[in-house]
N, C-alpha and C. Protein backbone atom coordinates (compact mmCIF):
# COMPACT_ATOMS: atom_id res chain seq x y z
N UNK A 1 57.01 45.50 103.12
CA UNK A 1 56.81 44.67 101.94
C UNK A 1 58.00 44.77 100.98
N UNK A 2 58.88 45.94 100.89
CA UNK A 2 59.39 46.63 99.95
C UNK A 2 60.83 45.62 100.51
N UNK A 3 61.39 45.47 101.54
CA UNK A 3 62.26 44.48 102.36
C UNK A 3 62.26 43.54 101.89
N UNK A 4 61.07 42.95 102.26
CA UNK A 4 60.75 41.06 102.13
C UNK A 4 60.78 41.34 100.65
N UNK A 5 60.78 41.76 99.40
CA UNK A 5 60.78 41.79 97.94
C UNK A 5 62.51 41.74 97.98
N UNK A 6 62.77 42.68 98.70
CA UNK A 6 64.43 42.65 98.56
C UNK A 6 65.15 41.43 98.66
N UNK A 7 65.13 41.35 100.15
CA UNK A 7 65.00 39.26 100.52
C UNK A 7 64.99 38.23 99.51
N UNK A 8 63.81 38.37 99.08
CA UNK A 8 63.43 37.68 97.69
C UNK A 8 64.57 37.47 97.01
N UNK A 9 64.57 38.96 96.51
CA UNK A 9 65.83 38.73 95.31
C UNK A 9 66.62 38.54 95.71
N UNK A 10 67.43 38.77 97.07
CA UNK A 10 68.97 38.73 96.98
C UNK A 10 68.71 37.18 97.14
N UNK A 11 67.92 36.27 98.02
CA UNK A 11 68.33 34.98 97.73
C UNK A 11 67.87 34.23 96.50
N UNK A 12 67.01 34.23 96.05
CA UNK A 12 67.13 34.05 94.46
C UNK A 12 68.04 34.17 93.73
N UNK A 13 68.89 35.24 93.59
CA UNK A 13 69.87 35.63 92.89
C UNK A 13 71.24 34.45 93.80
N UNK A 14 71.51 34.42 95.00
CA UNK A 14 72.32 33.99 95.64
C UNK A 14 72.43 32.28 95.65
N UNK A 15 71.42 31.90 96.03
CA UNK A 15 70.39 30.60 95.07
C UNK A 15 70.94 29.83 93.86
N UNK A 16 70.65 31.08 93.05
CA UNK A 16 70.83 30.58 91.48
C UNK A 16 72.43 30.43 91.26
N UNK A 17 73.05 31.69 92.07
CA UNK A 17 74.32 31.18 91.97
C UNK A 17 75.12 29.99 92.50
N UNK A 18 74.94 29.65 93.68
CA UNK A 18 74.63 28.41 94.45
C UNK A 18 74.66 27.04 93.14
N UNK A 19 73.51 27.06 92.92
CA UNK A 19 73.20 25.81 91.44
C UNK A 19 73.37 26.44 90.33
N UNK A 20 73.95 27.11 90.25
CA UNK A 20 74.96 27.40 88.87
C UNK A 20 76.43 26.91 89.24
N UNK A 21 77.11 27.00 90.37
CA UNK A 21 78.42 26.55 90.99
C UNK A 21 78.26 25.02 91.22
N UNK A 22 77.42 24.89 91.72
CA UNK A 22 77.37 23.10 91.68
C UNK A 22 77.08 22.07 89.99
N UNK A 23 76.28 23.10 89.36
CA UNK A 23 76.27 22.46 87.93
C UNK A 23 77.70 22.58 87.28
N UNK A 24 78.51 23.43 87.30
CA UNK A 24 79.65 23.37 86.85
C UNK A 24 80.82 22.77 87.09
N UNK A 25 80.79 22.87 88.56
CA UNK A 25 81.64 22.03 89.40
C UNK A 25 81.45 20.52 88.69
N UNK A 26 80.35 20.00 88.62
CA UNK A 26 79.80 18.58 88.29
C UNK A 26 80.28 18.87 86.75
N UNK A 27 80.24 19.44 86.23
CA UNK A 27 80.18 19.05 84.68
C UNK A 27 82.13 18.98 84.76
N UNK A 28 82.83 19.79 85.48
CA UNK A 28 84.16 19.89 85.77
C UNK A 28 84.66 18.40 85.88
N UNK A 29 84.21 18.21 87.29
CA UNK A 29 84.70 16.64 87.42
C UNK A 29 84.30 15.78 86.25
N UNK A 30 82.79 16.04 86.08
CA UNK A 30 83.20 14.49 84.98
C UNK A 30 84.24 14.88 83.12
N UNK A 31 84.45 16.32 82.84
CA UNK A 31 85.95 16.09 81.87
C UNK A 31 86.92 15.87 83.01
N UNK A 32 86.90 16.19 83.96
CA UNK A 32 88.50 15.24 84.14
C UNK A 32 88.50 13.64 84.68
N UNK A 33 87.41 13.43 84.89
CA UNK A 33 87.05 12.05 85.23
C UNK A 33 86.83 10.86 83.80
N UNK A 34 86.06 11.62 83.68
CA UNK A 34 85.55 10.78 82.26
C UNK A 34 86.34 11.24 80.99
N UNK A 35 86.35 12.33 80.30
CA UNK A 35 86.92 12.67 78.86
C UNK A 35 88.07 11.39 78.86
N UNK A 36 87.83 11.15 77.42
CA UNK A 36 88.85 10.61 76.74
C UNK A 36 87.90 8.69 76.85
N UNK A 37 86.91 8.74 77.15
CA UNK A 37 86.00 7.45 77.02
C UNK A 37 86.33 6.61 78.66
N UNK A 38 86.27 7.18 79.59
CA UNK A 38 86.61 6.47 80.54
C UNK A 38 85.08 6.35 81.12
N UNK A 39 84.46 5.82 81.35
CA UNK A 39 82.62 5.99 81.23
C UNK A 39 82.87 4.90 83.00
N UNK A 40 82.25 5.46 83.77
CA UNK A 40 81.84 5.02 85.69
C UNK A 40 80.33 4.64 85.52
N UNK A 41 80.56 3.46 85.58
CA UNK A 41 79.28 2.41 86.17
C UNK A 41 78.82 2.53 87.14
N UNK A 42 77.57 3.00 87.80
CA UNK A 42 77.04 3.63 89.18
C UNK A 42 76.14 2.02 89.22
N UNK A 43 75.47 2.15 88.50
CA UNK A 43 74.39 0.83 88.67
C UNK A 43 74.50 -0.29 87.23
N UNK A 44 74.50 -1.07 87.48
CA UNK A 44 75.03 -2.10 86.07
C UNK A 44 73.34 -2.14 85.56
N UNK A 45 73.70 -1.75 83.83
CA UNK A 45 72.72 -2.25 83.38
C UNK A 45 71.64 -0.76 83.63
N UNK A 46 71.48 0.16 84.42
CA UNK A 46 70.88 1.42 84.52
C UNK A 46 71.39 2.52 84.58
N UNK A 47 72.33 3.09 85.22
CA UNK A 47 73.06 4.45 85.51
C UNK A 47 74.85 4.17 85.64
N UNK A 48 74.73 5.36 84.69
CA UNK A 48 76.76 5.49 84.50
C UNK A 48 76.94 6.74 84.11
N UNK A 49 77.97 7.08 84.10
CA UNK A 49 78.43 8.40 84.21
C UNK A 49 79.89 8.20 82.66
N UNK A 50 78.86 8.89 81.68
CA UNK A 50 79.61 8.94 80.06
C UNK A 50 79.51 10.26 79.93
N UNK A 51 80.84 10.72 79.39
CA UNK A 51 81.10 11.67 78.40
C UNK A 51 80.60 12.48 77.29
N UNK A 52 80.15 13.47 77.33
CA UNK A 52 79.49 13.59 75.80
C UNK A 52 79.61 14.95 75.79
N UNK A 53 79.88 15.53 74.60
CA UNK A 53 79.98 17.29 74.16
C UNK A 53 78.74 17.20 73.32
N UNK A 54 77.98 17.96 73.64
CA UNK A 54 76.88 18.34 73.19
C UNK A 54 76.23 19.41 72.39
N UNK A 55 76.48 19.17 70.96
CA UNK A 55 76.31 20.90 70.44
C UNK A 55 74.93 21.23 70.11
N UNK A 56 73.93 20.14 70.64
CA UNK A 56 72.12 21.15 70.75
C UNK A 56 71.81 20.80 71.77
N UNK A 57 70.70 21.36 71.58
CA UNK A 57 69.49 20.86 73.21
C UNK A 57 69.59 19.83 73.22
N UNK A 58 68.58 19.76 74.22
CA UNK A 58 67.64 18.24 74.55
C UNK A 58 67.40 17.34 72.83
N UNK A 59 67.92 16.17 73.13
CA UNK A 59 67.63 15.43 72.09
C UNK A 59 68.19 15.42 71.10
N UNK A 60 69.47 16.98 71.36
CA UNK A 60 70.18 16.80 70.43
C UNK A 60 69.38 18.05 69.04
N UNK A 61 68.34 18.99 69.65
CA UNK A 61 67.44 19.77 69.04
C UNK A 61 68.36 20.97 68.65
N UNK A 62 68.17 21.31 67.73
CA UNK A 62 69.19 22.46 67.36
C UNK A 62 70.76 22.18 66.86
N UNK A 63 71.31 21.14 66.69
CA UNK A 63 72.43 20.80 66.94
C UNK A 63 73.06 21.83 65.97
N UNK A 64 74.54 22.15 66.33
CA UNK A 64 75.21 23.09 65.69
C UNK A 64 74.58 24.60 65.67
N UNK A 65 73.21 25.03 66.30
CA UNK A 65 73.19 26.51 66.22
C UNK A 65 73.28 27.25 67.40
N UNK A 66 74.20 27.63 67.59
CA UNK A 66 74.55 27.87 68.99
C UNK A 66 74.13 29.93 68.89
N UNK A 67 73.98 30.30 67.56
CA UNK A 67 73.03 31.57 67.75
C UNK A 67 71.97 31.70 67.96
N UNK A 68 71.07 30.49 68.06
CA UNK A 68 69.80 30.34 68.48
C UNK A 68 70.11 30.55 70.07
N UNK A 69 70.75 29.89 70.62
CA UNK A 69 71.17 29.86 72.06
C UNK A 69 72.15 31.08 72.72
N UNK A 70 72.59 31.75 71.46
CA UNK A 70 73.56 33.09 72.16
C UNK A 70 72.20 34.03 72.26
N UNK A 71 71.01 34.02 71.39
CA UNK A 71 69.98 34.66 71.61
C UNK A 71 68.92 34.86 72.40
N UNK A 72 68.53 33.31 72.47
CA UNK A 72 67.00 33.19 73.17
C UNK A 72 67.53 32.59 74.31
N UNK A 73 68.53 32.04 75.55
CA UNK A 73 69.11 32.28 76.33
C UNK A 73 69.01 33.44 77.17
N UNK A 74 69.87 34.63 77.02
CA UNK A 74 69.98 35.92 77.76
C UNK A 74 68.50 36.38 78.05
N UNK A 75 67.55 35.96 76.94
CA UNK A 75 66.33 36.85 76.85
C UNK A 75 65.34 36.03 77.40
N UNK A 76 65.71 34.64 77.46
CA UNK A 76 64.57 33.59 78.70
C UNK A 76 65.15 33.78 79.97
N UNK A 77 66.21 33.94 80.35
CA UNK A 77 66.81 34.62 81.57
C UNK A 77 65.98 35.77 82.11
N UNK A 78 66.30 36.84 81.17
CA UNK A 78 66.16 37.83 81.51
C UNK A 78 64.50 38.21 81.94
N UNK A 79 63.19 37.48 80.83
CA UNK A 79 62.23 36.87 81.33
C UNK A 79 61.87 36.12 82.46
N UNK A 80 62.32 35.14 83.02
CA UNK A 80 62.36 34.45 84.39
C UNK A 80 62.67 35.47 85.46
N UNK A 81 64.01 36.17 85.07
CA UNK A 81 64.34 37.53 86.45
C UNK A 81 63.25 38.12 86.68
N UNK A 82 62.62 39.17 85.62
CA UNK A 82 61.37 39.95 85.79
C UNK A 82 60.08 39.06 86.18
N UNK A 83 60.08 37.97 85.94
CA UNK A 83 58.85 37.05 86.34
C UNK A 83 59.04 36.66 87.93
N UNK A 84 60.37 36.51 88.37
CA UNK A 84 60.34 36.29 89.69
C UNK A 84 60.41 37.74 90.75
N UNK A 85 60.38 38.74 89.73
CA UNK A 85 60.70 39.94 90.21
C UNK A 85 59.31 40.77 90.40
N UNK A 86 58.41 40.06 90.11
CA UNK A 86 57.07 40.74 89.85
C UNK A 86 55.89 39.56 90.32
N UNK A 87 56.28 38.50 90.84
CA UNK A 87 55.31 37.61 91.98
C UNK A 87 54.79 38.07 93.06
N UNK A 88 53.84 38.07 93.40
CA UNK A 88 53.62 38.56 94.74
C UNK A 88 53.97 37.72 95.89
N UNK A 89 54.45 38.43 96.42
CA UNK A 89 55.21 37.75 97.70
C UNK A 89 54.20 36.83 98.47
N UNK A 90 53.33 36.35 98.13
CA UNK A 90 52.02 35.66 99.40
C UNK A 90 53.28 34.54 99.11
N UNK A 91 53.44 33.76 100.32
CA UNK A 91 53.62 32.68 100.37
C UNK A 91 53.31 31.58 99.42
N UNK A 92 51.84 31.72 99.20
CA UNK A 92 51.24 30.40 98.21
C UNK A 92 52.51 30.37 96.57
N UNK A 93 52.73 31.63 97.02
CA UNK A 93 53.53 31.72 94.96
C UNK A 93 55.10 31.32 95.21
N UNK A 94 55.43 30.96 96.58
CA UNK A 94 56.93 30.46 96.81
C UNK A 94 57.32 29.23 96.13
N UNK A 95 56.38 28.26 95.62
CA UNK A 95 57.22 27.28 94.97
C UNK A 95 57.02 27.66 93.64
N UNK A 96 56.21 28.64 93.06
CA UNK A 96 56.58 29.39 91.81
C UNK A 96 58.00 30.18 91.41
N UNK A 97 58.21 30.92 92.97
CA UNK A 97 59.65 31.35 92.75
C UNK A 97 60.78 30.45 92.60
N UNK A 98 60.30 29.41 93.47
CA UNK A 98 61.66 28.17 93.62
C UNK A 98 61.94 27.76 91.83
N UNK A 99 60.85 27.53 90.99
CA UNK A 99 60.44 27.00 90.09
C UNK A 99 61.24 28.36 88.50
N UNK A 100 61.74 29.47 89.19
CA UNK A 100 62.36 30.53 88.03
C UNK A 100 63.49 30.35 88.53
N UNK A 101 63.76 29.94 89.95
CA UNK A 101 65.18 30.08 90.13
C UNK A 101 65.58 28.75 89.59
N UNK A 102 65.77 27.37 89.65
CA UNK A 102 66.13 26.24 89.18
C UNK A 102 65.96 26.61 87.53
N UNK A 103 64.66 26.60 87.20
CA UNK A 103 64.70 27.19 85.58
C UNK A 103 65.96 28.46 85.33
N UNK A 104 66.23 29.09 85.53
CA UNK A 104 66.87 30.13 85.58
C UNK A 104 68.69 29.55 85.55
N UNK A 105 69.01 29.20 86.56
CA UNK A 105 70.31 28.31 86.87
C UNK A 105 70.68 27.28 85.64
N UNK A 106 69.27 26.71 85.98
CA UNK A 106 69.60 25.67 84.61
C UNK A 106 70.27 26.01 82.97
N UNK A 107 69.44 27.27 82.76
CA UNK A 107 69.76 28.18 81.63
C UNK A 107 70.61 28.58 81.93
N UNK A 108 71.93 29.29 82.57
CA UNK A 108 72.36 29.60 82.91
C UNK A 108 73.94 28.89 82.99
N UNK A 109 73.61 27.46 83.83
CA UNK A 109 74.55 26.38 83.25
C UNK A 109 74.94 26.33 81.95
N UNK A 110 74.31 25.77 81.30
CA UNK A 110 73.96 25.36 79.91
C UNK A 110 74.64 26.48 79.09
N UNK A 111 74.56 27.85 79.15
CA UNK A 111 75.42 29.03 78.60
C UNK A 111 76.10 28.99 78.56
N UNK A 112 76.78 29.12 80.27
CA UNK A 112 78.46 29.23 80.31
C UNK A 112 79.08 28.04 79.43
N UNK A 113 78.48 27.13 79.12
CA UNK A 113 79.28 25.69 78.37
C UNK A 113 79.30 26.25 77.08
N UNK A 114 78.30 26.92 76.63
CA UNK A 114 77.82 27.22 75.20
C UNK A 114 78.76 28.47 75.13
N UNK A 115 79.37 29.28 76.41
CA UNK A 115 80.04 30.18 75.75
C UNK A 115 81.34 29.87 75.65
N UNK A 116 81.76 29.05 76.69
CA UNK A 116 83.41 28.59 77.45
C UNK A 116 83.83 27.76 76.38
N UNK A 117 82.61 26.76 75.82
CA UNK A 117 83.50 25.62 74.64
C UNK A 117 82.74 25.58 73.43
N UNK A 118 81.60 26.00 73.26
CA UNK A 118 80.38 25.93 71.71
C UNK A 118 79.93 24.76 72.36
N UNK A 119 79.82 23.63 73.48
CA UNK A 119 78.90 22.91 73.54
C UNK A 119 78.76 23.06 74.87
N UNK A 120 78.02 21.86 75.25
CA UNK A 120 77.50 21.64 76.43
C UNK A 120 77.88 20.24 77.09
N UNK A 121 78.55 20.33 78.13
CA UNK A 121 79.24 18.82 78.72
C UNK A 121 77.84 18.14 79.26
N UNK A 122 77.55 16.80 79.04
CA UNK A 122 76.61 15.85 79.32
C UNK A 122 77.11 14.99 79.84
N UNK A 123 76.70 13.95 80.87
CA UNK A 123 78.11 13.39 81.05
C UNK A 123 76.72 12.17 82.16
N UNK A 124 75.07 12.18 82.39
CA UNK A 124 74.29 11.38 83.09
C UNK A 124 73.97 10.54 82.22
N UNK A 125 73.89 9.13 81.95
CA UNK A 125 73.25 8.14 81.23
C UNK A 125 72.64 6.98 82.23
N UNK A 126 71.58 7.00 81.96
CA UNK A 126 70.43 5.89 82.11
C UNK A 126 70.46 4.99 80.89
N UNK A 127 71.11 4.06 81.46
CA UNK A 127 71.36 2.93 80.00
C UNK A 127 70.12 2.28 80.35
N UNK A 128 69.54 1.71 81.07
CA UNK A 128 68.30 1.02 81.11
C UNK A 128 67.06 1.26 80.45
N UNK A 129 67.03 2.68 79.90
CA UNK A 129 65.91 3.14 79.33
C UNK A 129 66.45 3.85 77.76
N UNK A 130 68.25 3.84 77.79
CA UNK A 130 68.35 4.14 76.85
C UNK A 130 68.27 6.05 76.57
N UNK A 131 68.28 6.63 77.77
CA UNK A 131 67.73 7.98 77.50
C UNK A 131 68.91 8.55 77.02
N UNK A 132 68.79 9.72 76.47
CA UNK A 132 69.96 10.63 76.01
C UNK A 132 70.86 11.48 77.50
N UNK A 133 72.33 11.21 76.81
CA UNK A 133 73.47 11.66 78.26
C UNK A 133 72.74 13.40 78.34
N UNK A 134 72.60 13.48 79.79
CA UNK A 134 72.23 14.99 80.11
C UNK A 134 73.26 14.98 81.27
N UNK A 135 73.02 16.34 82.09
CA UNK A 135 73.80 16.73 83.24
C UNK A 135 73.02 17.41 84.23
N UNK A 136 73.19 18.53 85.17
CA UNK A 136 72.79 18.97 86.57
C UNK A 136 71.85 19.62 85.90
N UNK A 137 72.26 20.39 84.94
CA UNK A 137 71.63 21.78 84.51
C UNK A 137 69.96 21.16 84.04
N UNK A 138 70.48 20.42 83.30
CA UNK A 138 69.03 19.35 82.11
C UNK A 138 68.41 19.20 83.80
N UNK A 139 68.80 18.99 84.95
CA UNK A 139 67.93 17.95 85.61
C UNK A 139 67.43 19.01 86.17
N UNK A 140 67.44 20.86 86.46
CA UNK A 140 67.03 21.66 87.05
C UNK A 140 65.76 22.36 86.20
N UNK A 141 65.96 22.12 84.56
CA UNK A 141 65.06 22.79 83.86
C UNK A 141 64.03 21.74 83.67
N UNK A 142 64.53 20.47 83.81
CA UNK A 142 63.38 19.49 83.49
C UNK A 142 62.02 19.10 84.55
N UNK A 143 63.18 18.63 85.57
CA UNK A 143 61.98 18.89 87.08
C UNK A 143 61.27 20.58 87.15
N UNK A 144 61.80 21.35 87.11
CA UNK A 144 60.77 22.91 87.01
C UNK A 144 60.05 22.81 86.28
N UNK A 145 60.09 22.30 85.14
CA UNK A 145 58.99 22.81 84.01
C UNK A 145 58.47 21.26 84.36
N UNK A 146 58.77 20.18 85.02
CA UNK A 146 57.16 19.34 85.59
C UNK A 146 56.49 20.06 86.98
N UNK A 147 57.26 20.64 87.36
CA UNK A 147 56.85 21.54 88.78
C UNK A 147 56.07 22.10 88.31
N UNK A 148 56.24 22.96 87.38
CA UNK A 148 55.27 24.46 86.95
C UNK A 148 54.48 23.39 86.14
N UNK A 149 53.87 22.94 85.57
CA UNK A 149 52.88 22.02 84.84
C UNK A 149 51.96 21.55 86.09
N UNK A 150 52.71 21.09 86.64
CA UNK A 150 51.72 20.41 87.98
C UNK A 150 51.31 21.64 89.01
N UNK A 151 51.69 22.79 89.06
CA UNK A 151 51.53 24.13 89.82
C UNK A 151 50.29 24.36 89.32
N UNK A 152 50.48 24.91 87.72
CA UNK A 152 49.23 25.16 86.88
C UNK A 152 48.44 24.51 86.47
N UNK A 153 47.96 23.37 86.64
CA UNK A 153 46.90 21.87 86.25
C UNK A 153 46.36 21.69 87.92
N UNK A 154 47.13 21.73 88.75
CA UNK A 154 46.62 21.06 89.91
C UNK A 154 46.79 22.14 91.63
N UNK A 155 47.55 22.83 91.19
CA UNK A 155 47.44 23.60 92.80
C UNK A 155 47.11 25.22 92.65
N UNK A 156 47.15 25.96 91.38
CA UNK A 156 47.08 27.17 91.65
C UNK A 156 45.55 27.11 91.05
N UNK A 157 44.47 28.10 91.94
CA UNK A 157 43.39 28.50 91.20
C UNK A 157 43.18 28.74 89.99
N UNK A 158 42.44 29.51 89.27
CA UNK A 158 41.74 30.52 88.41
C UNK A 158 42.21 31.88 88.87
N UNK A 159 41.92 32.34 89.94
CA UNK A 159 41.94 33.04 90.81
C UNK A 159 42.98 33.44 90.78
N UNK A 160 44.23 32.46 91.42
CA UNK A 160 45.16 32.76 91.68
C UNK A 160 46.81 33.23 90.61
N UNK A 161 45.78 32.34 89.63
CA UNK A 161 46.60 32.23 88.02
C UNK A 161 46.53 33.67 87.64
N UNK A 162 45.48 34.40 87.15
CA UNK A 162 44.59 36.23 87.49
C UNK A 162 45.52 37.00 88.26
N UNK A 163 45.75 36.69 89.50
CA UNK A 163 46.74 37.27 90.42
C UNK A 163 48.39 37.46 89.94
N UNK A 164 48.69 36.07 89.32
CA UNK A 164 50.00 36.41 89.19
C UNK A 164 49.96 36.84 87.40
N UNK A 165 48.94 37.35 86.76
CA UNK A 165 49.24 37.63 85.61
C UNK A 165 48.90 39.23 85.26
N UNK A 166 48.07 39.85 86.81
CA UNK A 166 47.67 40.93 86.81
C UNK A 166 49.37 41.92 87.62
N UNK A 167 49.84 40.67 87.93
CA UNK A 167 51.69 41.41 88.72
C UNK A 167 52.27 41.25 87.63
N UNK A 168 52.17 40.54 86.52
CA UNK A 168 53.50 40.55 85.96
C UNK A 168 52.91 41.56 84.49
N UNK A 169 52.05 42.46 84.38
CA UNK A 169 52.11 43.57 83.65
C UNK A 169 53.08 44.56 83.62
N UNK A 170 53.49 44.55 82.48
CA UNK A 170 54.70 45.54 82.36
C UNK A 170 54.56 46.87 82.99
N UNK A 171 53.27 47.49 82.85
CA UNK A 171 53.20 48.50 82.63
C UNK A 171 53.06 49.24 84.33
N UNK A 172 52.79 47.71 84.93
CA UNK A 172 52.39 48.03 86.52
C UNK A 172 52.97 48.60 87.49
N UNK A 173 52.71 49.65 87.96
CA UNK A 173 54.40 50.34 88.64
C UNK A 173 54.22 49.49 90.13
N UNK A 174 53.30 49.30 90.53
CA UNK A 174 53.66 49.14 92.20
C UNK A 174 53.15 47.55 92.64
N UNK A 175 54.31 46.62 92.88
CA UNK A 175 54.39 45.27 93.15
C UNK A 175 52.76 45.03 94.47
């Protein structure tokens, strides 16, 4: 058991690095693609690929406090690690793990921008709906947290909810 936990983590961890290298890579190409207003039309009228430095969250939430984010960052990380570190290995809780590692990466993205420049490169627009420019990272924390909504409303028990809240006690020594 003590193995397959190991397993776990090293690809989780290996994983996250994985889509942490591809979110950056992507945010890479589009400043040298795009910066300076050069904006790529994928679909006319719905999807293009614009530029944008981003100094808050989603929506533009927080804008300018990037100590909110040097803070509660490391420590939602560091939460997700111990949460994927303390699942019980049954199979049924594997798309729970999938669901800390994408959450996890995503946060993770989003940092290195927040530490490398004070913002965050955005650079996806859906002009058809008008939505706000996001990037890889936005699209890993957003699908997880509808994953985990739909995990907990529709596929995990009572039962099973009990199970993973009786593993993730601090105090619990043996997985």
């Amino acid at each position: 058991m003590k193995e397959s936990k190991l397993y776990s983590l090293l690809f989780g961890f290996i994983f996250t690095c994985v889509l942490v290298f591809l979110d950056q890579w992507s945010k890479q190409l589009a400043y040298v693609r795009l910066a300076g207003g050069r904006d790529f039309v994928i679909i006319p009228g719905a999807l293009e690929l614009h530029y944008l430095e981003n100094t808050g969250a989603a929506f533009s939430l927080l804008e300018n406090k990037m100590f909110v984010f040097y803070i509660l960052t490391p420590l939602l990380c560091a939460l997700m690690v111990f949460l994927y570190a303390r699942l019980p290995m049954d199979k049924k809780f594997t798309s729970l793990r999938w669901v800390l590692i994408f959450l996890t990466a995503g946060a993770i993205g989003n940092f290195i921008d927040r530490i490398q420049y004070q913002y965050v490169i955005d650079f996806i627009y859906v002009s058809l709906i008008h939505f706000p420019v996001f990037n890889v990272a936005d699209i890993y924390v957003t699908c997880s947290v509808a994953v985990l909504f739909i995990l907990i409303l529709f596929v995990y028990s009572e039962e099973e909810l009990s199970v993973i809240m009786e593993h993730l006690k601090f105090w619990k020594r043996n997985s």
